[in-house]
C-alpha atoms as a PDB file:
ATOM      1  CA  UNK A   1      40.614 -11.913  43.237  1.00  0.00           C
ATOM      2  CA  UNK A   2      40.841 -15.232  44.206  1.00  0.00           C
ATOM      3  CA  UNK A   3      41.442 -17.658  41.234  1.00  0.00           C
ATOM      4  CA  UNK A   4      38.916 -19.806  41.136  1.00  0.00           C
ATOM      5  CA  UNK A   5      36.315 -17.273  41.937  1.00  0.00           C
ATOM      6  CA  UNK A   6      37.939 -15.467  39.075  1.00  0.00           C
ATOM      7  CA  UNK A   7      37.260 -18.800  36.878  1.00  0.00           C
ATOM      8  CA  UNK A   8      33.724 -19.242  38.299  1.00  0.00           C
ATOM      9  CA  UNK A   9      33.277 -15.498  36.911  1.00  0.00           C
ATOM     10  CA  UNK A  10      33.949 -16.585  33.807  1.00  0.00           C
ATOM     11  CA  UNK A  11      32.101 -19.150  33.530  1.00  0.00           C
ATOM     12  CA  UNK A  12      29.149 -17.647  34.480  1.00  0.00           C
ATOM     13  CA  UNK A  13      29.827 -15.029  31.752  1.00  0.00           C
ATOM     14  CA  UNK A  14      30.063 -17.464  29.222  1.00  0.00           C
ATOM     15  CA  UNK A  15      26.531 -19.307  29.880  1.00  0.00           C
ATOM     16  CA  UNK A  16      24.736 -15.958  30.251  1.00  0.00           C
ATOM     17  CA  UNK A  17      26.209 -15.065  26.717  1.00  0.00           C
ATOM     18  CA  UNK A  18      24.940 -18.718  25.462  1.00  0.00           C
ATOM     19  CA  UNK A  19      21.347 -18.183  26.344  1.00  0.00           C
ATOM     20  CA  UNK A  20      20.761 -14.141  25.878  1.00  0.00           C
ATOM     21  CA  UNK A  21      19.181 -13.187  22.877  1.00  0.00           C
ATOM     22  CA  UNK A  22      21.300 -11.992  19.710  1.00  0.00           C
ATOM     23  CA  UNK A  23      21.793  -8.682  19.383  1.00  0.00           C
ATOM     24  CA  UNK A  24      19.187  -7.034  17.043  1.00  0.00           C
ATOM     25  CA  UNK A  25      20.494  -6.601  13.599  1.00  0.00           C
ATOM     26  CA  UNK A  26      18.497  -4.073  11.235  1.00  0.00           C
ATOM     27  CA  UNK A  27      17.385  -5.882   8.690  1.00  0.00           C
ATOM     28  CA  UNK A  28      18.917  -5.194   4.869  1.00  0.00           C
ATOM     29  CA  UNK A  29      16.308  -3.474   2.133  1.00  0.00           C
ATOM     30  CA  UNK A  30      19.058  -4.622  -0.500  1.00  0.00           C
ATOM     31  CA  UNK A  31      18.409  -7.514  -2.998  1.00  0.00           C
ATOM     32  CA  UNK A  32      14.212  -6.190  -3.648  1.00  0.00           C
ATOM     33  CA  UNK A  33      12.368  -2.860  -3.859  1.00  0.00           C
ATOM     34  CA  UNK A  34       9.204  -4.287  -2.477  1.00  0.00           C
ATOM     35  CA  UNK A  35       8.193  -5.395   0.679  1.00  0.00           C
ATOM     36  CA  UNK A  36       5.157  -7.325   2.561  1.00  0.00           C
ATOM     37  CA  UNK A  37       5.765  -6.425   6.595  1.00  0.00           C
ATOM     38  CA  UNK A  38       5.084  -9.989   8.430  1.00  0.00           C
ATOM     39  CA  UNK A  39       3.306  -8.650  11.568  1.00  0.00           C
ATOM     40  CA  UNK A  40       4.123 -11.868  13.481  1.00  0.00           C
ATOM     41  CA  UNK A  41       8.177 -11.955  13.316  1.00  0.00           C
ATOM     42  CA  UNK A  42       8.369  -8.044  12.627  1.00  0.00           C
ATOM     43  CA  UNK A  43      10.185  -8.764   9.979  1.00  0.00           C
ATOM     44  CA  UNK A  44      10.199  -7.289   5.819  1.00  0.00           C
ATOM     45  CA  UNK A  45       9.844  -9.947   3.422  1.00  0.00           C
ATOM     46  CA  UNK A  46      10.888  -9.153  -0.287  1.00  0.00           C
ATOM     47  CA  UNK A  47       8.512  -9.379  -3.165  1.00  0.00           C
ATOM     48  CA  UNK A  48       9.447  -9.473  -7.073  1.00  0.00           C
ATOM     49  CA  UNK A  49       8.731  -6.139  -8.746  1.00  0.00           C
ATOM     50  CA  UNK A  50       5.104  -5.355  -9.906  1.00  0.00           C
ATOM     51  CA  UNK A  51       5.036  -5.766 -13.610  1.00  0.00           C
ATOM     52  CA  UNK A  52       1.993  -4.032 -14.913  1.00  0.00           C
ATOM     53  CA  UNK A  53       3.517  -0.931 -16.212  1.00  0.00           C
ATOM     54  CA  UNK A  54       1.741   2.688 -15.692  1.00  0.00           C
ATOM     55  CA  UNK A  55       1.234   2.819 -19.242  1.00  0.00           C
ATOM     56  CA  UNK A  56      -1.320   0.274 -19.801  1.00  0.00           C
ATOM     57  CA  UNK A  57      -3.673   1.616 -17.011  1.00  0.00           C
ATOM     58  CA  UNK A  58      -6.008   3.665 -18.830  1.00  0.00           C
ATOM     59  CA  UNK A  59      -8.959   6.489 -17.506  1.00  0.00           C
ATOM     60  CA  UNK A  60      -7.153   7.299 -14.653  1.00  0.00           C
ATOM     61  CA  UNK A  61      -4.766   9.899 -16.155  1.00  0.00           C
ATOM     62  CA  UNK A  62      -5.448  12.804 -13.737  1.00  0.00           C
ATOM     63  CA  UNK A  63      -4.708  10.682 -11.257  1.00  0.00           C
ATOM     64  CA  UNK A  64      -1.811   8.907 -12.113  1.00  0.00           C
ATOM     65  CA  UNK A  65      -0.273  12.678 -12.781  1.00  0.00           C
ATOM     66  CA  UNK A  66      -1.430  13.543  -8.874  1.00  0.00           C
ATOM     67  CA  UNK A  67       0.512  10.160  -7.640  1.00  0.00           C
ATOM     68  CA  UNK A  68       3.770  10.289  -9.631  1.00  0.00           C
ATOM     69  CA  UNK A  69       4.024  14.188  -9.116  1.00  0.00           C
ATOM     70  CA  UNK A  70       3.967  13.480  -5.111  1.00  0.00           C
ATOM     71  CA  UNK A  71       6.075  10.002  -5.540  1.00  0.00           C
ATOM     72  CA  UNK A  72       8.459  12.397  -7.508  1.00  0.00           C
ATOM     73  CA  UNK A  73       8.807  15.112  -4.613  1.00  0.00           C
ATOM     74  CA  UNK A  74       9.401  12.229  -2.042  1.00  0.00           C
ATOM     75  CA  UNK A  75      11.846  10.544  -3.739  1.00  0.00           C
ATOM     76  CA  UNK A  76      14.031  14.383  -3.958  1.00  0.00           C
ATOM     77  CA  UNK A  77      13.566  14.840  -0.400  1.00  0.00           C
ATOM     78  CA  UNK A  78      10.889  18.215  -0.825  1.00  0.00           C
ATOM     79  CA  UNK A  79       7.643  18.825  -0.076  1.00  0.00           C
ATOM     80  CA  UNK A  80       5.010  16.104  -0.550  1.00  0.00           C
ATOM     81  CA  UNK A  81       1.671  14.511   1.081  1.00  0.00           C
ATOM     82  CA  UNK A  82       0.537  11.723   2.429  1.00  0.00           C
ATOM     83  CA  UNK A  83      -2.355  10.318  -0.079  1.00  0.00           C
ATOM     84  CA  UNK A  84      -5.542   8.691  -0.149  1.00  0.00           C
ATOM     85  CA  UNK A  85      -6.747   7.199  -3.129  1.00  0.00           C
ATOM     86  CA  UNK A  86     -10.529   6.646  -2.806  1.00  0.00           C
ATOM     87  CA  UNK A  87     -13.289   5.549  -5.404  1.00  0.00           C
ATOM     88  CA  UNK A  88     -15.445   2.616  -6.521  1.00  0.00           C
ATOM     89  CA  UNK A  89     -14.151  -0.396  -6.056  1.00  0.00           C
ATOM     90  CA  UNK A  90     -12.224  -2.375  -8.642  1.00  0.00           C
ATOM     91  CA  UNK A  91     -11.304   1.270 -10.126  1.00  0.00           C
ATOM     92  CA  UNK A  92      -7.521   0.481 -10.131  1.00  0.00           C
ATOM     93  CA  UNK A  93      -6.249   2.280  -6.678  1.00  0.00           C
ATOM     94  CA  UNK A  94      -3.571  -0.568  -5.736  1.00  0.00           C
ATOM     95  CA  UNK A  95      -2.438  -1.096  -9.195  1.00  0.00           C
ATOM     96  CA  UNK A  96      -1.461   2.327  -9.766  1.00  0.00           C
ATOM     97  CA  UNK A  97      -0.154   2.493  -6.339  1.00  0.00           C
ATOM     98  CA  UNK A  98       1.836   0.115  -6.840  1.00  0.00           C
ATOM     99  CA  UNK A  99       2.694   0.541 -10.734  1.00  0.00           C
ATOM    100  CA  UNK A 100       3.634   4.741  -9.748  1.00  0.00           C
ATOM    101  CA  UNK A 101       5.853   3.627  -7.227  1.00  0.00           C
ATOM    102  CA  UNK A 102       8.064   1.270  -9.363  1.00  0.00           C
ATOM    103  CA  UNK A 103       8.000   4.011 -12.236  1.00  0.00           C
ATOM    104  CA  UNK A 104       9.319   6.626 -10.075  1.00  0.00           C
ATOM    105  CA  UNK A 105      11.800   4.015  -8.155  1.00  0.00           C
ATOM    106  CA  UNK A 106      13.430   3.118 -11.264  1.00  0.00           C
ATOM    107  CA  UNK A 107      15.154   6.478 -11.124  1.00  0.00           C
ATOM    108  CA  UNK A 108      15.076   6.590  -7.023  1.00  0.00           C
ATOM    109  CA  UNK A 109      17.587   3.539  -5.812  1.00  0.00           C
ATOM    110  CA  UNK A 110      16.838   4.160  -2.545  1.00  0.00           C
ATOM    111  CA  UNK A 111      13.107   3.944  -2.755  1.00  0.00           C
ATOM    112  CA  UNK A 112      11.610   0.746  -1.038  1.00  0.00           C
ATOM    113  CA  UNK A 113       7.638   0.042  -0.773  1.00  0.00           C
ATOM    114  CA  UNK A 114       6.415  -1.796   2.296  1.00  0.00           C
ATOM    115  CA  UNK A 115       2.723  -3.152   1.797  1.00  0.00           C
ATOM    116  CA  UNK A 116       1.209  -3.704   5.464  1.00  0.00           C
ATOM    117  CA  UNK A 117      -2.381  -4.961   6.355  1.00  0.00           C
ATOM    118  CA  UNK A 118      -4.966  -3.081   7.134  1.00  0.00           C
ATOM    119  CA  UNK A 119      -5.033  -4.980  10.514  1.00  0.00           C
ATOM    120  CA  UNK A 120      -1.877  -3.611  11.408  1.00  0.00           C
ATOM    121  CA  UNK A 121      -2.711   0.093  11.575  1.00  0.00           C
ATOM    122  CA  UNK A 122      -2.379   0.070  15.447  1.00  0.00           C
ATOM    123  CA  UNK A 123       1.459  -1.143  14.687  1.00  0.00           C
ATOM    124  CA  UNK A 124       1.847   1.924  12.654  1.00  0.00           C
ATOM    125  CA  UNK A 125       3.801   4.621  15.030  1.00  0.00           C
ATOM    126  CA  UNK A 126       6.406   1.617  16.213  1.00  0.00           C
ATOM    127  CA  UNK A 127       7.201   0.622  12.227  1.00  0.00           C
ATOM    128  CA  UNK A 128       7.636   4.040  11.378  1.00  0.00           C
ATOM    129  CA  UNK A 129      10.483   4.585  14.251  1.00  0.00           C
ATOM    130  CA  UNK A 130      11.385   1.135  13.218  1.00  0.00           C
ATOM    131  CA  UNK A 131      12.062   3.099   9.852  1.00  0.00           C
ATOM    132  CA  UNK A 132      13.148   6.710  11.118  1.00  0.00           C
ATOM    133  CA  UNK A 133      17.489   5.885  10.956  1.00  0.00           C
ATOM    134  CA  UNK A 134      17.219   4.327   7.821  1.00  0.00           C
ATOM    135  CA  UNK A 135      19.308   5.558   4.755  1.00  0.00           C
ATOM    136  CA  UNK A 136      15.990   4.475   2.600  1.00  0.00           C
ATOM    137  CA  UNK A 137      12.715   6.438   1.439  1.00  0.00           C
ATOM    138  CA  UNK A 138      10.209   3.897   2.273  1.00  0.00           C
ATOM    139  CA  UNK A 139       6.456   3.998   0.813  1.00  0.00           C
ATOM    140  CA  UNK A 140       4.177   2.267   3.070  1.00  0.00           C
ATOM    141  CA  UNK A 141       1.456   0.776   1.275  1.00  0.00           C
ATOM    142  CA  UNK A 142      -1.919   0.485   2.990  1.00  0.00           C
ATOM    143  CA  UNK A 143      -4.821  -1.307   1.009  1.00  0.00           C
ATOM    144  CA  UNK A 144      -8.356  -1.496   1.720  1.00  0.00           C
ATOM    145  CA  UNK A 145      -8.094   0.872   4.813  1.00  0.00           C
ATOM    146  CA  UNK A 146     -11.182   0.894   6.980  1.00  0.00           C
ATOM    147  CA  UNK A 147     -11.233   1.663  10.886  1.00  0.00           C
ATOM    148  CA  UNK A 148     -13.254  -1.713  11.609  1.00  0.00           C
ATOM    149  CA  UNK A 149     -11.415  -1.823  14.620  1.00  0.00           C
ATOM    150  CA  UNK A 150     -12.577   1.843  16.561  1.00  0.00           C
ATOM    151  CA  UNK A 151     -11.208   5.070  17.566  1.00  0.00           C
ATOM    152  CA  UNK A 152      -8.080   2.886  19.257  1.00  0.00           C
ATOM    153  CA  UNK A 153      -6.878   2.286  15.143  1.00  0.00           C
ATOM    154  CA  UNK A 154      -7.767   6.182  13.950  1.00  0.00           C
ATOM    155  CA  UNK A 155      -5.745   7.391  16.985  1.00  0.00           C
ATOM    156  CA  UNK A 156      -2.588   5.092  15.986  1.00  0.00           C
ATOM    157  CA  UNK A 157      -2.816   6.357  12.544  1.00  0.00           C
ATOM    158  CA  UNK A 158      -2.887   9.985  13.396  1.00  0.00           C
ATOM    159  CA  UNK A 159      -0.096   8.843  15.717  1.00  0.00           C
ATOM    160  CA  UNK A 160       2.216   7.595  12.752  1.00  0.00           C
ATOM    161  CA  UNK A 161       1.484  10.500  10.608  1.00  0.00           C
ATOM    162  CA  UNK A 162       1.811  13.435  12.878  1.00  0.00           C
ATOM    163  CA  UNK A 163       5.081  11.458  14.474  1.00  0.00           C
ATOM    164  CA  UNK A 164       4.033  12.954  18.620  1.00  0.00           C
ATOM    165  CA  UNK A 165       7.538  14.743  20.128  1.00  0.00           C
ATOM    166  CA  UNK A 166       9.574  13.834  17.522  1.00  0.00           C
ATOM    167  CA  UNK A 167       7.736  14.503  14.107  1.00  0.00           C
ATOM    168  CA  UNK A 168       6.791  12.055  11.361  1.00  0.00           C
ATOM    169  CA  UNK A 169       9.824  10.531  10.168  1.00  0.00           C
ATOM    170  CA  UNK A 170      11.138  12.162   7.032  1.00  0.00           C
ATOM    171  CA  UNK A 171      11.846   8.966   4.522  1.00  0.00           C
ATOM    172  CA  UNK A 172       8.285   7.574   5.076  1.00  0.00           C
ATOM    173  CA  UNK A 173       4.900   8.119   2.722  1.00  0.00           C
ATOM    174  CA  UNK A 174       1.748   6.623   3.770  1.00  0.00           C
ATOM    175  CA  UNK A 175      -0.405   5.640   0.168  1.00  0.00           C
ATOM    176  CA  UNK A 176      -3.821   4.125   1.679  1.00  0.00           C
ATOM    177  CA  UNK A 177      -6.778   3.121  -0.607  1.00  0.00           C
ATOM    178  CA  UNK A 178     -10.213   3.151   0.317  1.00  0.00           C
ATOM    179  CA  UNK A 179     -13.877   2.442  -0.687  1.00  0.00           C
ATOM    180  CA  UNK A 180     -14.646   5.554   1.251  1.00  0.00           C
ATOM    181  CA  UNK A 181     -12.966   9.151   1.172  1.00  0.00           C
ATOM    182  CA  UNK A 182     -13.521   9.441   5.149  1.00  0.00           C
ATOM    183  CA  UNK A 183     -12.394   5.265   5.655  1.00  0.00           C
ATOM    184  CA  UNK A 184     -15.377   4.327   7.942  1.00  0.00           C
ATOM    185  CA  UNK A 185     -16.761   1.081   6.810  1.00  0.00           C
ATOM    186  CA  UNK A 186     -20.337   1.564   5.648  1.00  0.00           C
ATOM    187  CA  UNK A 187     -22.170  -0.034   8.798  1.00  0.00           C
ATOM    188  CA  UNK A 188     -19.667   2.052  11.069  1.00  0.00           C
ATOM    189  CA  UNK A 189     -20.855   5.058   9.385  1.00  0.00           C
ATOM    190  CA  UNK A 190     -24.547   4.150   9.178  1.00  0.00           C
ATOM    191  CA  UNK A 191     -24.655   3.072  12.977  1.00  0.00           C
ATOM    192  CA  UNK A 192     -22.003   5.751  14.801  1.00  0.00           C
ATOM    193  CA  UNK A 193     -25.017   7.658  16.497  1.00  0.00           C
ATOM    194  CA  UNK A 194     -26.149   4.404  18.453  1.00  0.00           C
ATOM    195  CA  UNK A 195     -23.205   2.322  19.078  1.00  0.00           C
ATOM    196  CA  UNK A 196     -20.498   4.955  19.486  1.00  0.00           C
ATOM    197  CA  UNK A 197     -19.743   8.212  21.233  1.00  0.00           C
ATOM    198  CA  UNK A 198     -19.298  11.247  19.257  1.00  0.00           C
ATOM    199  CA  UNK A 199     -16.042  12.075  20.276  1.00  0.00           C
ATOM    200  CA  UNK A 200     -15.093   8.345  18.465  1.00  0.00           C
ATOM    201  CA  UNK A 201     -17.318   8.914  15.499  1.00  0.00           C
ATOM    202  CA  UNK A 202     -14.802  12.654  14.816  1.00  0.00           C
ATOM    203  CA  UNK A 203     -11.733  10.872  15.723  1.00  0.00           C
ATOM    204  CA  UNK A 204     -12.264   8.082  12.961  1.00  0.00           C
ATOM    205  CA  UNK A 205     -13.236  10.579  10.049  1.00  0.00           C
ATOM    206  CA  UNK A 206     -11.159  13.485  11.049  1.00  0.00           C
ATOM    207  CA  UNK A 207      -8.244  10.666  10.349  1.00  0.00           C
ATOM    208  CA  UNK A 208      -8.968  11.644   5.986  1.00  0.00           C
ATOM    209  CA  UNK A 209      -7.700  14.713   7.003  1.00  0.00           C
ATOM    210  CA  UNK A 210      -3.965  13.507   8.034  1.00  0.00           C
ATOM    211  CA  UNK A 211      -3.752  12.870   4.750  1.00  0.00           C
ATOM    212  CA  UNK A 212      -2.410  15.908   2.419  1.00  0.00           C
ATOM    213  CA  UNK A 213      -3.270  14.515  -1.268  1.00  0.00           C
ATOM    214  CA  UNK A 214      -6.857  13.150  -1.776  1.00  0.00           C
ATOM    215  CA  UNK A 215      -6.968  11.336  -5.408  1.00  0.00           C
ATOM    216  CA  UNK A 216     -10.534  10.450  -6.076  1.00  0.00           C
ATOM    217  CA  UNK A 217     -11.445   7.276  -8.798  1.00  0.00           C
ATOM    218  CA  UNK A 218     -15.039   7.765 -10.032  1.00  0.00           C
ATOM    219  CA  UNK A 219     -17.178   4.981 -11.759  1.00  0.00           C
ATOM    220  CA  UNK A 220     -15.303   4.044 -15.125  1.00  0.00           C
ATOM    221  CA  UNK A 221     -17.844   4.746 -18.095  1.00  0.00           C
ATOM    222  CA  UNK A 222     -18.141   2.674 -20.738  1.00  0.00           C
ATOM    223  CA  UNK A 223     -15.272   4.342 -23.393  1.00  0.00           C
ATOM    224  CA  UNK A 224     -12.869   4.382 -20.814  1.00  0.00           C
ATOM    225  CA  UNK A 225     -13.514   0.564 -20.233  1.00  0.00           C
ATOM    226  CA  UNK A 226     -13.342   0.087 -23.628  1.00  0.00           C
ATOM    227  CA  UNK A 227      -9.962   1.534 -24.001  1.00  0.00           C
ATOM    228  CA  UNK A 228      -8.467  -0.210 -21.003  1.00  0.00           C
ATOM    229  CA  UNK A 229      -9.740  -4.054 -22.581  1.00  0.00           C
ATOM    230  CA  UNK A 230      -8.279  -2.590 -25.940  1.00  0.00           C
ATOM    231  CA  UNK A 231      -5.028  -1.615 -23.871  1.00  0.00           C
ATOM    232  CA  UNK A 232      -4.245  -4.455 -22.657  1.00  0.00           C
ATOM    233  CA  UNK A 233      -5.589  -6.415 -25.489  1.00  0.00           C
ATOM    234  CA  UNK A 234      -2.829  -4.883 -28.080  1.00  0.00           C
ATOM    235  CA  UNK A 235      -0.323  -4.658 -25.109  1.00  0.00           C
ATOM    236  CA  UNK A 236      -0.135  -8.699 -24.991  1.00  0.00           C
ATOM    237  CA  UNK A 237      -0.543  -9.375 -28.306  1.00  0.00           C
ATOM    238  CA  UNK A 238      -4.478 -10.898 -27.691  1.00  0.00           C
ATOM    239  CA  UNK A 239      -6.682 -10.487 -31.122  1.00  0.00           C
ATOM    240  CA  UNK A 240      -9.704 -11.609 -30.812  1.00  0.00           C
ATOM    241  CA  UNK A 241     -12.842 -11.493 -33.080  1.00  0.00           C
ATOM    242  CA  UNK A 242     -15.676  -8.788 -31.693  1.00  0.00           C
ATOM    243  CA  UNK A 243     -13.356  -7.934 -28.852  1.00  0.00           C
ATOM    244  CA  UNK A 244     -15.967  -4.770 -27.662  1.00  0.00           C
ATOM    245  CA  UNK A 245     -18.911  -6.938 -27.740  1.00  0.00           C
ATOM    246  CA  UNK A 246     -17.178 -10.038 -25.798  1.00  0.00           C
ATOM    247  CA  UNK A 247     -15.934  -7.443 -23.456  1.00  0.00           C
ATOM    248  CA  UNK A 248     -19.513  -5.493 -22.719  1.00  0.00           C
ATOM    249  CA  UNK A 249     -20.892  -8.883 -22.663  1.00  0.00           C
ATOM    250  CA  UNK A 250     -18.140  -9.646 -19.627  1.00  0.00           C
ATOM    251  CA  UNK A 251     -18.894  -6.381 -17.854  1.00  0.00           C
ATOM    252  CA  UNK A 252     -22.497  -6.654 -17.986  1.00  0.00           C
ATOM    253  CA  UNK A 253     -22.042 -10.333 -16.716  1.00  0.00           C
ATOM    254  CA  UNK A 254     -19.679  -8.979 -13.455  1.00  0.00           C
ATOM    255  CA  UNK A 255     -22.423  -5.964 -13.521  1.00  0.00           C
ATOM    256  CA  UNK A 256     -19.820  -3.227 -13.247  1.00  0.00           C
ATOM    257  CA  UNK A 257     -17.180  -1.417 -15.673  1.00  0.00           C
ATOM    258  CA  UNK A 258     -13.674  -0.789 -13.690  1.00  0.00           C
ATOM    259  CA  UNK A 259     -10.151  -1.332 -14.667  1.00  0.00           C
ATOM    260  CA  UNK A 260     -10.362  -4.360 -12.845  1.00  0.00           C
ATOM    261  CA  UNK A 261     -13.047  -6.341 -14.821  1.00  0.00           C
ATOM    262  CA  UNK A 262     -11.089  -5.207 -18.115  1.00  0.00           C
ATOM    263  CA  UNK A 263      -7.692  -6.965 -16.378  1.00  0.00           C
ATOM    264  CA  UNK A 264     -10.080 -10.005 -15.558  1.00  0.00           C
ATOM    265  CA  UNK A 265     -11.725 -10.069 -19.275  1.00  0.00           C
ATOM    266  CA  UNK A 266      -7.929 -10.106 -20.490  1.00  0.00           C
ATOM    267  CA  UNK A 267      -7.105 -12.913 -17.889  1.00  0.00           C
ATOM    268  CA  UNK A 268      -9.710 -14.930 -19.614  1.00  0.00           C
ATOM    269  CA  UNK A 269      -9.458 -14.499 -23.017  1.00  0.00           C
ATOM    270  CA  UNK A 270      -5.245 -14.957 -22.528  1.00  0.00           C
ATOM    271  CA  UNK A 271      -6.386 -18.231 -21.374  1.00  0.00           C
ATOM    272  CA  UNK A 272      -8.312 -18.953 -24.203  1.00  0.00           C
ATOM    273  CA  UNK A 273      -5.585 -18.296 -26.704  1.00  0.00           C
ATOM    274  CA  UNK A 274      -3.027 -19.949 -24.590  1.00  0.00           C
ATOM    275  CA  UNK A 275      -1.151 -16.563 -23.251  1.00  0.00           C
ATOM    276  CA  UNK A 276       0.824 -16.210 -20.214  1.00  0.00           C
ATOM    277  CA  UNK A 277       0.123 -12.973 -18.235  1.00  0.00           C
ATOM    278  CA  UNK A 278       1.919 -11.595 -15.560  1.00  0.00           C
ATOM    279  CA  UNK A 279       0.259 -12.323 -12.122  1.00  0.00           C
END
């Protein structure tokens, strides 16, 4: 080859290696066990550890069994489901999502929780191939799931979690919560007969049953509130006069009884004795 042509060649080769994108480079799940997937760059930013332990959530204990028995069976590589945890609102279904998985990871070191938004589910079946090669068992954390968005979302979720050709990738979990067992949003269920087709309306609730484990959260009554303020209240070191009455008087205030107005009566009365609590 003619020199120069040779040296044109080259530098040719040089500029086209100046302006091509960098090779992709998997991003490292060492450093953090929890994640928040940022759906605009793709890319897994690490969160600290939760730090409400299992322990102090209180009332729930059939369910917390349900959770950490799967959690356990995924992190050994056996049999497990995919779960839905579905009640009344403010009932506790993220926290012990959230507080199960760091209980069961502590023994697990490759466990890793990814939360994603509910706005993502249509990104589902590409983050879970995303996932497939990786040496970790990822839980994918999915709160306040609703199908908002149609039959297009329900048939990307049954996408991720019946994996088409290849099967559902074997180190990933999907944990959704849910105000509603079958995850239509109230005026999606109430209106399906006039503004949908039935074929949508059975795609979006036969989606419930992709999921294995169903863990249900009923109303909390008022002993089981109780117990949860008291909880927390000895847990942190908070004594207060009339704690029961203060805390009924709260509830009755937010007009509901759930794990979550018991965490916000604590908030409050931590800030009245000058108490820091963990976020």
């Amino acid at each position: 080859m003619d020199p120069d042509m040779r040296a044109a060649l080259v530098r040719i080769a040089e500029a086209l290696e100046r302006v091509a994108p960098a090779a992709h480079t998997p991003q490292s799940f060492d450093g953090s066990r929890l994640f928040r997937h940022d759906p605009a760059t793709g890319r897994f930013v690490p969160a600290p550890d939760y730090e409400l332990f299992i322990d102090l959530l209180v009332g729930v204990e059939r369910q917390k069994h349900a959770l950490l028995q799967n959690l356990e069976r995924f992190a050994r590589g056996v049999g497990c489901n995919h779960v839905l945890l579905w009640g009344v609102r403010g009932a506790g279904k993220s926290s012990l999502a959230k507080a199960a998985f760091m209980t069961v990871a502590e023994d697990s070191p490759l466990m890793r929780l990814i939360e994603v938004d509910r706005d993502e589910v249509t990104a589902l079946p590409a983050l879970f191939e995303t996932l497939r090669p990786l040496p970790e068992r990822f839980v994918i954390l999915c709160d306040d799931l609703s199908f908002e968005a149609g039959a297009a979302a329900a048939k990307a979720l049954k996408s991720a979690l019946e994996g088409g050709v290849c099967g559902p990738p074997r180190n990933t979990l999907l944990v959704a919560t849910s105000n509603r067992r079958h995850l239509m949003a109230r005026d999606s269920a109430e209106n399906h007969g006039a503004i949908a087709t039935a074929e949508d309306a059975e795609e979006e609730v036969s989606v419930s049953d992709r999921f294995g484990l169903w863990i249900g959260f009923p109303p909390m009554d008022q002993g089981a509130y109780l117990r949860a303020v008291r909880t927390y209240a000895d847990h942190f070191g908070l004594g207060a006069e009339d704690l029961d009455r203060r805390a009924l008087q709260w509830a009755l205030q937010r007009g509901a009884r759930s794990g979550r107005v018991a965490w916000q009566f604590i908030r409050e009365l931590a800030g009245e004795l000058g108490v820091s609590l963990p976020a």
